[in-house]
C-alpha atoms as a PDB file:
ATOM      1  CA  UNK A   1       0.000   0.000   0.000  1.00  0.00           C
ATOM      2  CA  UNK A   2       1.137   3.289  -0.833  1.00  0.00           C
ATOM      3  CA  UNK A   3      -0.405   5.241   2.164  1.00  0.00           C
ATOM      4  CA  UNK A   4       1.804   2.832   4.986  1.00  0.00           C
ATOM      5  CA  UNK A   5       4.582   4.420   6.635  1.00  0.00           C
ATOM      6  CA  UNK A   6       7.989   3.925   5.287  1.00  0.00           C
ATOM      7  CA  UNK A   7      10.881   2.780   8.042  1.00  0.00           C
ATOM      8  CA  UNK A   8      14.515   1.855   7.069  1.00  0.00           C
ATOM      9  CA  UNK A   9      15.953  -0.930   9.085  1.00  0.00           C
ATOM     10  CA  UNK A  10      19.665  -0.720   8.970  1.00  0.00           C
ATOM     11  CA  UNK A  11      21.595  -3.480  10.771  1.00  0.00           C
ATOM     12  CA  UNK A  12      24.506  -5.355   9.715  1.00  0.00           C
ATOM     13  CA  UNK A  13      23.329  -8.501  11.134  1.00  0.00           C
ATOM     14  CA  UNK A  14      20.951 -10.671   8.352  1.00  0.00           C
ATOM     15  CA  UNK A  15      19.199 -12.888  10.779  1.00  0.00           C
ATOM     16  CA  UNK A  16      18.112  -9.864  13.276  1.00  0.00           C
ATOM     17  CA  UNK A  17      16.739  -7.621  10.092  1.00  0.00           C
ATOM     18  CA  UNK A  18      14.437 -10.394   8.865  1.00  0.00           C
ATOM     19  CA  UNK A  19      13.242 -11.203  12.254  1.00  0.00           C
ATOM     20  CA  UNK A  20      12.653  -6.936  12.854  1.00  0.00           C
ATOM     21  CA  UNK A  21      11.032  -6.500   9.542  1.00  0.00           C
ATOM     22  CA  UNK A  22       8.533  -8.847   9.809  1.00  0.00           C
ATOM     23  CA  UNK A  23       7.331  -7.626  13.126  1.00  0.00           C
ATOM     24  CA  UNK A  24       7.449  -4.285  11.500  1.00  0.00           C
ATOM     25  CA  UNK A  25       6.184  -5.164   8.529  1.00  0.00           C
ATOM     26  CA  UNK A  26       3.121  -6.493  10.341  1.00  0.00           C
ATOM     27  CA  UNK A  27       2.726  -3.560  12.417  1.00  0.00           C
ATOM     28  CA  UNK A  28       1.370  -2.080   9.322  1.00  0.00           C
ATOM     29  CA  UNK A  29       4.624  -0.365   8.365  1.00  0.00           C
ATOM     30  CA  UNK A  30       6.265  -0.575   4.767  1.00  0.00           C
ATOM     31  CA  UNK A  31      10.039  -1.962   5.349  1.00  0.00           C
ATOM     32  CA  UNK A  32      13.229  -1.478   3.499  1.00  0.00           C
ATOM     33  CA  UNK A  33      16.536  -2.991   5.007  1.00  0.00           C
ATOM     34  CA  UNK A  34      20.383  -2.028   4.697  1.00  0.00           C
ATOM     35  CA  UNK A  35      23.102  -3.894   5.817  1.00  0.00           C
ATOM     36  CA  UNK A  36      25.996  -0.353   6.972  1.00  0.00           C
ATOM     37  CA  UNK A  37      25.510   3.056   7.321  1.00  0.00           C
ATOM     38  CA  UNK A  38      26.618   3.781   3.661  1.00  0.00           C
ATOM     39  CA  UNK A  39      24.023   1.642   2.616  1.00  0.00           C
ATOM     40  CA  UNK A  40      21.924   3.110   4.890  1.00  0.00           C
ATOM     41  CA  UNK A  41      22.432   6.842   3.185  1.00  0.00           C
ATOM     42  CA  UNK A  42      22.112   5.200  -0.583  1.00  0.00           C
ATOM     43  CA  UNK A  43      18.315   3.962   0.770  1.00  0.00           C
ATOM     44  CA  UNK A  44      17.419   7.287   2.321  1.00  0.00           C
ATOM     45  CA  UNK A  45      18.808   9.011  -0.724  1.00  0.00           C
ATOM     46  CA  UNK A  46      16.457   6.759  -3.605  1.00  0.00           C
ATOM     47  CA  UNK A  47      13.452   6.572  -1.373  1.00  0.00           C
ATOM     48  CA  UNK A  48      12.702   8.905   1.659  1.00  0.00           C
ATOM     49  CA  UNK A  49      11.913   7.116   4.928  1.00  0.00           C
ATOM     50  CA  UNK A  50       9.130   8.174   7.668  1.00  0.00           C
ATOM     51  CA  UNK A  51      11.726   6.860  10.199  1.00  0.00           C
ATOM     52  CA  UNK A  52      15.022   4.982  10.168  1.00  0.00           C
ATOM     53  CA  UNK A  53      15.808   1.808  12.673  1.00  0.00           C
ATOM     54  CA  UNK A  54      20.216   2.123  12.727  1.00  0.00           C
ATOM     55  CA  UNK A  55      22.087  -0.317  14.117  1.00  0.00           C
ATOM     56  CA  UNK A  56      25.683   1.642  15.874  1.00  0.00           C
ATOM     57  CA  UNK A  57      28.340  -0.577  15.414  1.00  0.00           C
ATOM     58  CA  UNK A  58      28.441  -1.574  11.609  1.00  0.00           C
ATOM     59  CA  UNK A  59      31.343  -2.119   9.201  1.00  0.00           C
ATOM     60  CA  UNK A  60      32.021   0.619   6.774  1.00  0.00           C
ATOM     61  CA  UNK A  61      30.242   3.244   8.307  1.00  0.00           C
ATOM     62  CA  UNK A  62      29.376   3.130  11.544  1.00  0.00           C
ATOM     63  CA  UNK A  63      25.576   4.402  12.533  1.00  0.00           C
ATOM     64  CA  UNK A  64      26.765   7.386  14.862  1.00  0.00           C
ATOM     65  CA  UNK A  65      28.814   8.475  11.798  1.00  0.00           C
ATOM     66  CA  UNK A  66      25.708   7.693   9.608  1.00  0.00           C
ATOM     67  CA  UNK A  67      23.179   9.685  11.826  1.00  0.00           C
ATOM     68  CA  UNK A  68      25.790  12.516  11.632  1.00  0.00           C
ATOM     69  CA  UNK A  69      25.195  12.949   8.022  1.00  0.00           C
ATOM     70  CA  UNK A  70      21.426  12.815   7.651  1.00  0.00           C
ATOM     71  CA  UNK A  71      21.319  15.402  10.400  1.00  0.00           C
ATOM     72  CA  UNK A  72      23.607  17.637   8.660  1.00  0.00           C
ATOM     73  CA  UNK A  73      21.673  17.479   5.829  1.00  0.00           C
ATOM     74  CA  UNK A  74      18.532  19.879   5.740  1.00  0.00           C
ATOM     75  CA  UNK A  75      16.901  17.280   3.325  1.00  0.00           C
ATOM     76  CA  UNK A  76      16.769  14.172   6.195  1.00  0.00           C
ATOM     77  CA  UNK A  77      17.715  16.265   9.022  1.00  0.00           C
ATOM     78  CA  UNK A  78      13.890  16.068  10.516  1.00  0.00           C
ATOM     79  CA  UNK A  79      13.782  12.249   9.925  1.00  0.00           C
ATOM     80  CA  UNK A  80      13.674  10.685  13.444  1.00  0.00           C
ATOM     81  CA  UNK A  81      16.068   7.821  14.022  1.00  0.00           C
ATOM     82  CA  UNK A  82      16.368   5.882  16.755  1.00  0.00           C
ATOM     83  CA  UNK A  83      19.501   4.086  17.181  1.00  0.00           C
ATOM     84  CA  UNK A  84      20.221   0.467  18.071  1.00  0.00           C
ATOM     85  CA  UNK A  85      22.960  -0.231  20.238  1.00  0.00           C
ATOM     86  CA  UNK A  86      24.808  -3.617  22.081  1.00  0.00           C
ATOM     87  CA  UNK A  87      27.196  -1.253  24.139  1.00  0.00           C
ATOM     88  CA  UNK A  88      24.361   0.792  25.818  1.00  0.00           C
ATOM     89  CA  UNK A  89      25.223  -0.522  29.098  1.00  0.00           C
ATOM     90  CA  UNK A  90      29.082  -1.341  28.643  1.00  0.00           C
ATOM     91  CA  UNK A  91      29.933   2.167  26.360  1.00  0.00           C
ATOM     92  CA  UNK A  92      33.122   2.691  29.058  1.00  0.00           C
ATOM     93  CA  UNK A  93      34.609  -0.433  27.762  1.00  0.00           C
ATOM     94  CA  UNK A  94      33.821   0.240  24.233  1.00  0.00           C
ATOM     95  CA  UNK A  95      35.431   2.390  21.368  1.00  0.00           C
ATOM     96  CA  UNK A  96      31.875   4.501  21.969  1.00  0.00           C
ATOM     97  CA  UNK A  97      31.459   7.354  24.485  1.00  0.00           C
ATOM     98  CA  UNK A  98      28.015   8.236  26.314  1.00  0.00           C
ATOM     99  CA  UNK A  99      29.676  11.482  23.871  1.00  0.00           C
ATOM    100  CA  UNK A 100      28.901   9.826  20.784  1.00  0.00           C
ATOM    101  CA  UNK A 101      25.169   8.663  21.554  1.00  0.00           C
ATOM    102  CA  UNK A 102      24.595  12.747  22.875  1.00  0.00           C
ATOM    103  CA  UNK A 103      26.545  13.649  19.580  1.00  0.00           C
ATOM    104  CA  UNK A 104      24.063  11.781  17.418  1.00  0.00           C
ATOM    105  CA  UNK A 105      21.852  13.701  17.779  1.00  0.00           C
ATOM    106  CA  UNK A 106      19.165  10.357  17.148  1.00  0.00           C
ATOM    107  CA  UNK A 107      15.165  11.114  18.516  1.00  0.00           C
ATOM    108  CA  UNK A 108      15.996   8.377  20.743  1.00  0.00           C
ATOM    109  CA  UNK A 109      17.370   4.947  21.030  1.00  0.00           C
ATOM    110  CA  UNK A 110      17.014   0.972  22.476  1.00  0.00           C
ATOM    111  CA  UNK A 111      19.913  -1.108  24.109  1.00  0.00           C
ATOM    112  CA  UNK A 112      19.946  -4.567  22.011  1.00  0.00           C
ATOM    113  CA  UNK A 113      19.121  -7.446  22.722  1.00  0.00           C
ATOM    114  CA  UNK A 114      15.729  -5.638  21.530  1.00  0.00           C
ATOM    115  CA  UNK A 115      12.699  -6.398  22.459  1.00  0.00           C
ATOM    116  CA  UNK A 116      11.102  -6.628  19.421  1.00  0.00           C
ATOM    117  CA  UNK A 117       7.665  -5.214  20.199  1.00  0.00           C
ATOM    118  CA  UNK A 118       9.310  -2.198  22.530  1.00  0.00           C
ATOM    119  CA  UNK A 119      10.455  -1.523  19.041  1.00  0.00           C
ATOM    120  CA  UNK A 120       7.645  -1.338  17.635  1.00  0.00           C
ATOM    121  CA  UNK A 121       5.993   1.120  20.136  1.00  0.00           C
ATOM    122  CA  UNK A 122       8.804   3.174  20.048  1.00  0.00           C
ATOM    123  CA  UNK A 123       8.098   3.301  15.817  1.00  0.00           C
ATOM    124  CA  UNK A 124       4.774   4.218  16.338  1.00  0.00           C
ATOM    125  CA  UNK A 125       5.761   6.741  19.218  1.00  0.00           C
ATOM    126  CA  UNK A 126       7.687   8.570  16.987  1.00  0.00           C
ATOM    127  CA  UNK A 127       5.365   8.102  13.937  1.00  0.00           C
ATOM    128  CA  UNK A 128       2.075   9.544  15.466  1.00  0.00           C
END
């Protein structure tokens, strides 16, 4: 359907995507995956997202770096994005800083392992 919300999953993990976008999916939301942040910026670029889903620690671009970029950019700078991260509650013995998730500058954001249908609220939180 062409009226359902459009939300960008970007994760660099296969198995976690499919299992997020069908939950998604049948939360009446239109889905379109990427599997890095550059990826991630090619998908927002072809087809404009209602919301994007970003994973933090990805190969070739990470999503802090990622979220940096659409909210520089006037064109995908009011897009909310809620970030994804494993090192939520271990970011002191990580290569992230409580610095980058203030930085980011993301409408809000879940420690994984996610619970898929906190996700979900948390999409149509910021979708309303």
């Amino acid at each position: 359907m062409a009226d359902k919300k459009k939300v960008l999953l970007v994760d660099d993990d296969p198995d976690f995507v499919e299992a997020i976008k069908v939950i998604v999916e049948n939360g009446g939301y239109a889905v379109r995956v990427a599997y890095d942040g550059a990826e991630g910026l090619e998908a927002v670029a072809e087809e404009k997202p209602d919301l994007i889903v970003l994973d933090v620690m990805m190969p070739v671009m990470n999503g802090h770096e990622a979220c940096a970029k659409l909210k520089a950019d006037p064109q995908t700078a009011k897009i909310p994005i809620i970030l994804l991260t494993a090192v939520a509650d271990r970011v002191t013995t990580s290569t992230y800083t409580h610095r980058d998730m203030l930085e980011s500058q993301a409408e809000d954001y879940m420690p994984k392992p996610v619970e898929p249908m906190e996700l979900l609220n948390l999409i149509k939180h910021w979708l309303k």
